[in-house]
Protein backbone atom coordinates (compact mmCIF):
# COMPACT_ATOMS: atom_id res chain seq x y z
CA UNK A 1 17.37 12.70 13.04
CA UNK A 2 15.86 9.85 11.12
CA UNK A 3 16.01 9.35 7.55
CA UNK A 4 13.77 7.22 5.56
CA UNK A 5 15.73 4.45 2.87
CA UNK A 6 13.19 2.65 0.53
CA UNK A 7 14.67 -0.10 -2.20
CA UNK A 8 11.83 -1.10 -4.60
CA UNK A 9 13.12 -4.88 -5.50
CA UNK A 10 12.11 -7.56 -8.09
CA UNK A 11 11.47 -11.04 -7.31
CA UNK A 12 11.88 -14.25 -9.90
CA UNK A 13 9.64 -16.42 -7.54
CA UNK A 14 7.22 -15.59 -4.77
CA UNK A 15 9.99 -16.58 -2.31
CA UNK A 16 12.67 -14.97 -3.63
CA UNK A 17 14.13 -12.16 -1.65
CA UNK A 18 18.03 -12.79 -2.99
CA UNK A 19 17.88 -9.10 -3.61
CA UNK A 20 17.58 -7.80 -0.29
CA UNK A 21 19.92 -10.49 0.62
CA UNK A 22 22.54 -9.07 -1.35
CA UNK A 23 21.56 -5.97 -0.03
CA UNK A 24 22.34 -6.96 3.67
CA UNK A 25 25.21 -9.13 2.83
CA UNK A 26 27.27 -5.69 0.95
CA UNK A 27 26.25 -3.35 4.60
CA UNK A 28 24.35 -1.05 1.80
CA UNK A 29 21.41 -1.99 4.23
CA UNK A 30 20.96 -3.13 8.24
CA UNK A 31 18.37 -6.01 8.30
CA UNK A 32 17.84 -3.73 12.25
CA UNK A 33 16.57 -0.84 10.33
CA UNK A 34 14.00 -2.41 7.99
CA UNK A 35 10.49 -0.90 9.41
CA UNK A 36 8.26 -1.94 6.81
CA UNK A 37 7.36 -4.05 3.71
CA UNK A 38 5.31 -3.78 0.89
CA UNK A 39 4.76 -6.18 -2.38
CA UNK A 40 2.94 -7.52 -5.23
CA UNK A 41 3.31 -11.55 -5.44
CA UNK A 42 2.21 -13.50 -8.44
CA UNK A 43 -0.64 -15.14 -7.08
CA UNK A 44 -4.22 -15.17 -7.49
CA UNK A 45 -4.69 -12.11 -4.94
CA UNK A 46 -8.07 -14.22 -3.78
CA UNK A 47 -8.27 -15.92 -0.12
CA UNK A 48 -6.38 -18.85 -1.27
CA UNK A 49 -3.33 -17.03 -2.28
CA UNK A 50 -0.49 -18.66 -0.49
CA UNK A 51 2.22 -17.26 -2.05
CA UNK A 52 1.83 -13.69 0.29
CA UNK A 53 2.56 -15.92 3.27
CA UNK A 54 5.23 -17.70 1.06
CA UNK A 55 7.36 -14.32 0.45
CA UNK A 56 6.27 -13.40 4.30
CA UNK A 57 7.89 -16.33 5.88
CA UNK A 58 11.25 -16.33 3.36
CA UNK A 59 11.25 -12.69 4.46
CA UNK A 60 11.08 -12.77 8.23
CA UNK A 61 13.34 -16.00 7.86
CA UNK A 62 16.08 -13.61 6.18
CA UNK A 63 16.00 -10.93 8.44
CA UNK A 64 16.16 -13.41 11.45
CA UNK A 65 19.12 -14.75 10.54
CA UNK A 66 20.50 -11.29 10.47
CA UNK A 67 19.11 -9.95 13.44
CA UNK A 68 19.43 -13.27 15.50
CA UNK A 69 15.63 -11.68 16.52
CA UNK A 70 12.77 -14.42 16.39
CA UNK A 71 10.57 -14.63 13.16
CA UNK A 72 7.67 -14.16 15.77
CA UNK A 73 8.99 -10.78 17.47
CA UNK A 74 9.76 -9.57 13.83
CA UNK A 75 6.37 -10.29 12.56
CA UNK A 76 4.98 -8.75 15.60
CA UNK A 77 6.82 -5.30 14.61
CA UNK A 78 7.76 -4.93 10.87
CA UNK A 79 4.35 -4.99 8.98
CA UNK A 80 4.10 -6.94 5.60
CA UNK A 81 1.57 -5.23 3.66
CA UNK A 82 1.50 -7.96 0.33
CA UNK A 83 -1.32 -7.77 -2.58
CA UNK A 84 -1.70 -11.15 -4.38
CA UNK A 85 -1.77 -11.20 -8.48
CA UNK A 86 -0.13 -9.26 -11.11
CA UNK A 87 -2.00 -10.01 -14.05
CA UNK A 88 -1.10 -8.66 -17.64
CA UNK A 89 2.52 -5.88 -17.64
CA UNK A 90 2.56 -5.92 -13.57
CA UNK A 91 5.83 -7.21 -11.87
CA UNK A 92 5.96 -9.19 -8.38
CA UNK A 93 8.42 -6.77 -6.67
CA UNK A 94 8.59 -5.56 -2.73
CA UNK A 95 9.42 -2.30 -1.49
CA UNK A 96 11.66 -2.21 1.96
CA UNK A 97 11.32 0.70 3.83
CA UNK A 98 14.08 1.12 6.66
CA UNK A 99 14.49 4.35 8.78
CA UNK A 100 18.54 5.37 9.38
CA UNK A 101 19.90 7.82 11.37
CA UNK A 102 21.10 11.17 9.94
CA UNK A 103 22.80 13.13 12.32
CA UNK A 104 23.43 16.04 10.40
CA UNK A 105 20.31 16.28 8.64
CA UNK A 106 17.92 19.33 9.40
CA UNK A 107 14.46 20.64 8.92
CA UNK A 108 11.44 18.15 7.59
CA UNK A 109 10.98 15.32 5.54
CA UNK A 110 9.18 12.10 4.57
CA UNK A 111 8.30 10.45 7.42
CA UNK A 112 7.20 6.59 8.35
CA UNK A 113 5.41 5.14 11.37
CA UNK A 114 4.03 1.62 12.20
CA UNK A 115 1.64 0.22 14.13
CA UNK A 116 -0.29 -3.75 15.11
CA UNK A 117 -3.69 -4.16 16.26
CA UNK A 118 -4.63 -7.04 18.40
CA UNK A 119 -5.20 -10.09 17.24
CA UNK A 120 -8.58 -10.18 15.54
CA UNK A 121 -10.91 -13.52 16.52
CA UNK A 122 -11.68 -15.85 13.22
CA UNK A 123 -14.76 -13.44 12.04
CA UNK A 124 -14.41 -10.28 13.48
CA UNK A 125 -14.18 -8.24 10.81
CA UNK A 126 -16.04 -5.95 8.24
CA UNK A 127 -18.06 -4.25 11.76
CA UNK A 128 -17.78 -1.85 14.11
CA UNK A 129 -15.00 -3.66 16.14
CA UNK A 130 -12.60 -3.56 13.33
CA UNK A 131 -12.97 0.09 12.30
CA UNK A 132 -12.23 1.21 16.45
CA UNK A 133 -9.66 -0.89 16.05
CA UNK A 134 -7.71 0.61 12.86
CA UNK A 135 -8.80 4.10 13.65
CA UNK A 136 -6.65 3.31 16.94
CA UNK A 137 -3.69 1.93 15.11
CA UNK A 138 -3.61 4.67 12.80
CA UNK A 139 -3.61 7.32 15.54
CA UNK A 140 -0.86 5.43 16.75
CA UNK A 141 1.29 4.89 13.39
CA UNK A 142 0.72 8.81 12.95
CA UNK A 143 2.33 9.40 16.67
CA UNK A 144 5.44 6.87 15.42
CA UNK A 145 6.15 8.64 12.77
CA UNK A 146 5.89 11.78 14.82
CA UNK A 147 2.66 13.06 12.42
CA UNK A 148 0.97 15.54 14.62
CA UNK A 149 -1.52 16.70 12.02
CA UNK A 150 -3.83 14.31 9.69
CA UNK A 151 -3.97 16.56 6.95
CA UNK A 152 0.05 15.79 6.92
CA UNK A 153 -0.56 12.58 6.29
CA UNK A 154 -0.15 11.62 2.66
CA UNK A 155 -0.75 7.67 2.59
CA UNK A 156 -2.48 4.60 4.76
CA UNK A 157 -1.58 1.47 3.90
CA UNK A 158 -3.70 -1.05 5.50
CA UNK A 159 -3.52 -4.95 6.13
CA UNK A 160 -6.04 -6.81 7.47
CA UNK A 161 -7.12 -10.78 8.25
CA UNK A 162 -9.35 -11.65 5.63
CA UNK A 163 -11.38 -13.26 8.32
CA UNK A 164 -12.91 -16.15 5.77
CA UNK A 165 -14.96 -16.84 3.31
CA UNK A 166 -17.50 -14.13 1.94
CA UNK A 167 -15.49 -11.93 4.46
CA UNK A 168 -12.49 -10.26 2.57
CA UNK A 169 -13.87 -7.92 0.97
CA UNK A 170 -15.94 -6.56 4.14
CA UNK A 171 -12.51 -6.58 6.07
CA UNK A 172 -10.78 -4.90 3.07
CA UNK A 173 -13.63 -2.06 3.67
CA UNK A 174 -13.34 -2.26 7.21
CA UNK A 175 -9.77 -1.49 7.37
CA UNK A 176 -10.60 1.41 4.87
CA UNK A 177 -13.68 3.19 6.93
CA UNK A 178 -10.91 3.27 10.27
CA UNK A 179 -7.98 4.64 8.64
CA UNK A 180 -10.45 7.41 6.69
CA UNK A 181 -12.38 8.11 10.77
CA UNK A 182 -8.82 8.67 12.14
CA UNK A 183 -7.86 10.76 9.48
CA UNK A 184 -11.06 12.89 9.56
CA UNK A 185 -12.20 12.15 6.19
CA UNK A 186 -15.06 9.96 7.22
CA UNK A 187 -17.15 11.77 10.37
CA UNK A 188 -17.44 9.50 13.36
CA UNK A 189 -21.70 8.90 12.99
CA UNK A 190 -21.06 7.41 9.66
CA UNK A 191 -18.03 5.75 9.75
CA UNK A 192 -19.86 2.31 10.34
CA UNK A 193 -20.35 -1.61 9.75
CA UNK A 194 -23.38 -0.67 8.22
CA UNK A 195 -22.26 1.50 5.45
CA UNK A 196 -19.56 -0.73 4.50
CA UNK A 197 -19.70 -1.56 0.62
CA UNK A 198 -22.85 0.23 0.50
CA UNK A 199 -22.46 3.93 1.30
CA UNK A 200 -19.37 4.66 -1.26
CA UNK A 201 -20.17 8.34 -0.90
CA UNK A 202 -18.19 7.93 2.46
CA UNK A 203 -14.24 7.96 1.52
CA UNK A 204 -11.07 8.75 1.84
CA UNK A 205 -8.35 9.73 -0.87
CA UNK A 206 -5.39 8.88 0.99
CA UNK A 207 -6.39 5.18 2.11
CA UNK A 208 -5.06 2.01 0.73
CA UNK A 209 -6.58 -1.19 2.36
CA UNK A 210 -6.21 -4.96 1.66
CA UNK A 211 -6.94 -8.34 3.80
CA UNK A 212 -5.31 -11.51 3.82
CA UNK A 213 -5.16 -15.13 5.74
CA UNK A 214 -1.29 -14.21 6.21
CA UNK A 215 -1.64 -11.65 8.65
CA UNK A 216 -3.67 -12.25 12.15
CA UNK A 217 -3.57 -8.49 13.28
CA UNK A 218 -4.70 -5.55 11.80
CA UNK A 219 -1.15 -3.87 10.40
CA UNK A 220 -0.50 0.01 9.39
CA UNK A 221 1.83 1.61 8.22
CA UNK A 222 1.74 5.74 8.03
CA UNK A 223 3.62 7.76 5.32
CA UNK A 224 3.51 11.44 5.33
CA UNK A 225 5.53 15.22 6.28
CA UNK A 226 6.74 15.80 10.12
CA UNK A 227 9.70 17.58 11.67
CA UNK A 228 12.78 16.03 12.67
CA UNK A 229 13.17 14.23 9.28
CA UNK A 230 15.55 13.99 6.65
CA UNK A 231 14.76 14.97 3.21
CA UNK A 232 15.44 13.37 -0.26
CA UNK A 233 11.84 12.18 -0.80
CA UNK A 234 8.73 13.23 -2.45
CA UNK A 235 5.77 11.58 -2.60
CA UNK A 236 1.70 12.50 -4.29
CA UNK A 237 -0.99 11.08 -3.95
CA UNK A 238 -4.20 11.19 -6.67
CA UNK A 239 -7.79 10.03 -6.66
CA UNK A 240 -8.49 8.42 -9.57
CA UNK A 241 -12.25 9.12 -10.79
CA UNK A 242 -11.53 5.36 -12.82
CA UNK A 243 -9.37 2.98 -14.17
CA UNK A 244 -8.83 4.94 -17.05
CA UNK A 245 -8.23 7.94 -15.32
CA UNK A 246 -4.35 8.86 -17.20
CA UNK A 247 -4.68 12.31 -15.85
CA UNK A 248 -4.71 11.24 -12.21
CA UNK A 249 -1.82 9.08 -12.46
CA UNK A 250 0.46 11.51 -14.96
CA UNK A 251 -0.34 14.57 -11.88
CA UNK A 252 0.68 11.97 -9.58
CA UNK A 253 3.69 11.25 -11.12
CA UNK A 254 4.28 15.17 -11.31
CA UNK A 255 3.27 15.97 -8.28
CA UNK A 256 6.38 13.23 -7.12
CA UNK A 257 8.82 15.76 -8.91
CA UNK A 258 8.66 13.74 -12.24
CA UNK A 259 8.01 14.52 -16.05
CA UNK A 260 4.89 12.45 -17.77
CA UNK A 261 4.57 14.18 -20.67
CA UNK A 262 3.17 11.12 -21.50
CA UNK A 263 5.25 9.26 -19.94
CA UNK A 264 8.24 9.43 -17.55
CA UNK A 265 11.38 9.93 -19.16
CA UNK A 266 13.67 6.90 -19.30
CA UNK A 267 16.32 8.66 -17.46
CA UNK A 268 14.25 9.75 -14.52
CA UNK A 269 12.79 5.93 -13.48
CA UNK A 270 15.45 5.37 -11.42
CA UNK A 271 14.40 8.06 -8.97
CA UNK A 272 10.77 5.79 -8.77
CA UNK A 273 10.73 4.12 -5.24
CA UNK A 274 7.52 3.17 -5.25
CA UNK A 275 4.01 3.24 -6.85
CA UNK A 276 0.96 1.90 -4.82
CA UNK A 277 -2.62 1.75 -6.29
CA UNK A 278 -5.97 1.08 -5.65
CA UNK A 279 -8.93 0.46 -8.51
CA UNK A 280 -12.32 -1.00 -8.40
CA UNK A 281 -15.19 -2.46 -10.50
CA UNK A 282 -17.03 0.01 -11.54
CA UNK A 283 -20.78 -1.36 -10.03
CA UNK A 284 -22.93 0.88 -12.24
CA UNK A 285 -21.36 -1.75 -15.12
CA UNK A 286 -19.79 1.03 -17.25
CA UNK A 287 -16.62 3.12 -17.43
CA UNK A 288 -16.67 6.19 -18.90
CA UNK A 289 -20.67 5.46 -20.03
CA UNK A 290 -19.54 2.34 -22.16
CA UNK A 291 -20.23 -1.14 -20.39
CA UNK A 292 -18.18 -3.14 -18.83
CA UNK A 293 -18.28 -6.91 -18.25
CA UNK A 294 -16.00 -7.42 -15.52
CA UNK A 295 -18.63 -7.97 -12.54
CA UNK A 296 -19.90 -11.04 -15.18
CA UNK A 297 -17.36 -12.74 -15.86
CA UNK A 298 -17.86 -16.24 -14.53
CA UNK A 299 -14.14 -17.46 -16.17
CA UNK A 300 -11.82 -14.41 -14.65
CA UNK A 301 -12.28 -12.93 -11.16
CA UNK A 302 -13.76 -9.25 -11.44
CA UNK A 303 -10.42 -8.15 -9.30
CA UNK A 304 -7.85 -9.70 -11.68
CA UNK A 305 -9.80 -7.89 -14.74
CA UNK A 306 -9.32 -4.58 -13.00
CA UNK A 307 -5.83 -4.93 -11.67
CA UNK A 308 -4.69 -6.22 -15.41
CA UNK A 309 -6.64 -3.02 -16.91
CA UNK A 310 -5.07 -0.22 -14.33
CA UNK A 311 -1.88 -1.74 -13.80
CA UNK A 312 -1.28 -1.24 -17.53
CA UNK A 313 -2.41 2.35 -17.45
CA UNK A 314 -0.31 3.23 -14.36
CA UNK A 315 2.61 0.93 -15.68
CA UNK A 316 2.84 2.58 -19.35
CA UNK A 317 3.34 6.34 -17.46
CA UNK A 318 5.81 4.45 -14.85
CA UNK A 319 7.79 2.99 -17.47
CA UNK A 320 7.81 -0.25 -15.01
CA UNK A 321 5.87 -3.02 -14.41
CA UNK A 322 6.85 -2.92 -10.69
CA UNK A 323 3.41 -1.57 -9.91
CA UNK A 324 1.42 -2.01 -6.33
CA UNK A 325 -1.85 -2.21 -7.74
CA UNK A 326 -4.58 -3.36 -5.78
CA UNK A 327 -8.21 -4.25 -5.96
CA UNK A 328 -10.95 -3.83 -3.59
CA UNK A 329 -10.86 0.14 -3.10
CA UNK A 330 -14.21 0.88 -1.61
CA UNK A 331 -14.01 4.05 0.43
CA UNK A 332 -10.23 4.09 -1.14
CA UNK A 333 -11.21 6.89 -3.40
CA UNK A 334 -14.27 8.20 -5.80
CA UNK A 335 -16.86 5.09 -6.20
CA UNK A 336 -15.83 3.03 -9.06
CA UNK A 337 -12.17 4.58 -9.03
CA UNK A 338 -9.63 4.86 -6.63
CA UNK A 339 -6.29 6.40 -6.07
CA UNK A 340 -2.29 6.04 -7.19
CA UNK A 341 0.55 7.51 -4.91
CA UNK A 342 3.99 7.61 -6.55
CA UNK A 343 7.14 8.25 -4.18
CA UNK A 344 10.43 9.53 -5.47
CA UNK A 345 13.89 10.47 -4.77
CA UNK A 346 14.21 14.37 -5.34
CA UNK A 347 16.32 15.37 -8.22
CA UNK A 348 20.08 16.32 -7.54
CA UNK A 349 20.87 19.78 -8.20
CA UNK A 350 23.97 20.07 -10.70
């Protein structure tokens, strides 16, 4: 029976993975069972953020030299889902997920399953080709993890080529609307190139998307209940009607098995694995019916404004910095908002 091992790790530069060195160097972890990694890095999160394929290559260099496997076979199977920029309290940090064996575990737990698109041409994103083509990964993530049922499925995490200039955002939304049609929360007939970033009525809850010049192929990775798995973990996940929205993110947290009364207690952070997030600029200019000036700025990037403002929110419940929050969340969640999913290690009884 599998089990699923996560280890949410900090990082003093964006190439620094010394911690999941030391990690594989004590035998606390096989480099052969890492199935999936996700991360904030301190850039500018925009097209030109080289420091996601900074962290990808020192990754897929350390785990080579572990596995003796090529970096090239590795990238082709262990998706590296990284979000650029952690403005204001947010931490650069990377979550490993690895799958173990546990022979004499029984029943159903949190489950994990991967899969790669092909590789996308220069362009070909933000249309119909690139929805087919997540909706199919997704189907076939779900079937790795052994996720028989979308409404078991708690999370999508999405990565996609940004596919150039003007384009990220469209492939952002693209990877988005395919997740949501295999899941069933966005019918077939409107799940669409043409309703990308312009019919926000059309979403999902349990989607998290992002793009990126690092990545060539369209890369999921499913997280949600099945059979045959271990226990130990429990994970929530939240729409969030804005970035202000503390009530979504404190019933997320509680819905994970932890107190946020406001807060989580000090002595329960170190069950947190792992906190992923998506916000957006609000378009109708206001949260909350007060205006907002994000979507003017000309000196800060309307994305960096928003990941600053919700990453503090979501960070001051956390009690942690180490926060996955990303911008970009059309069809991620209610227009203008977006979601939070919290995963954490159940509480031992005694």
């Amino acid at each position: 029976m599998p089990r699923l091992v996560l280890h949410r790790l900090s990082m003093a530069h964006p190439g620094d993975v010394s911690a999941l060195a030391g990690l594989l160097g004590s035998g606390a972890l096989d480099a052969r069972d890492v199935r999936a990694v996700i991360g904030k890095t301190e850039g500018n999160g925009g097209l030109n953020d080289f420091t996601r394929g900074f962290f990808a290559q020192s990754l897929l260099l350390l785990l080579s030299r572990c596995t003796g496997e090529a970096m090239e076979a590795l990238a082709g199977r262990i998706p590296c889902v990284l979000s650029g920029g952690t403005e204001g309290v947010l931490s650069p940090h990377y979550v490993v997920f690895a799958v173990q064996a546990a022979p004499d575990a029984v029943g159903e737990g949190l489950a994990l399953g991967t899969a790669f698109g092909p590789v996308v041409a220069p362009g070909d994103v933000g249309n119909d080709a690139q929805i087919a083509r997540v909706a199919a990964a997704t189907r076939a993530a779900m079937r790795d993890a052994g996720i028989d049922d979308p409404a078991r499925v708690a999370l999508v995490q999405v990565k996609s080529p940004a596919g150039g200039p003007g384009l990220l955002l469209r492939s952002v939304a693209g990877g988005a609307m395919g997740a949501a049609l295999a899941l069933g929360d966005v019918p077939a007939g409107a799940a669409r190139g043409a309703a990308l970033l312009e019919d926000l009525s059309l979403w999902s809850g349990r989607v998290s998307a992002s793009a990126g010049v690092e990545v060539t192929r369209d890369e999921v990775v499913v997280l949600g209940r099945a059979p045959g798995w271990s226990g130990g973990w429990r994970m929530a996940v939240r729409p969030m009607a804005d970035a202000l929205d503390l009530a979504a993110v404190q019933d997320a947290f509680r819905g994970a098995g932890l107190d946020a009364v406001p807060d989580v207690p000090e002595e329960q952070r170190g069950r947190i694995a792992a906190v992923l997030a998506k916000a957006e600029p609000d378009r109708r200019g206001t949260v909350r019916g007060q205006r907002h000036t994000m979507l003017g700025d000309t000196d800060i990037d309307a994305q960096r404004h928003l990941r600053c403002a919700a990453g503090a929110v979501i960070a001051a419940v956390a009690g942690d910095g180490r926060v996955f929050v990303s911008g970009g969340a059309a069809h991620q969640g209610p227009p203008g908002g977006g979601l939070v999913a919290v995963i954490a290690r159940e509480a031992q009884e005694g």
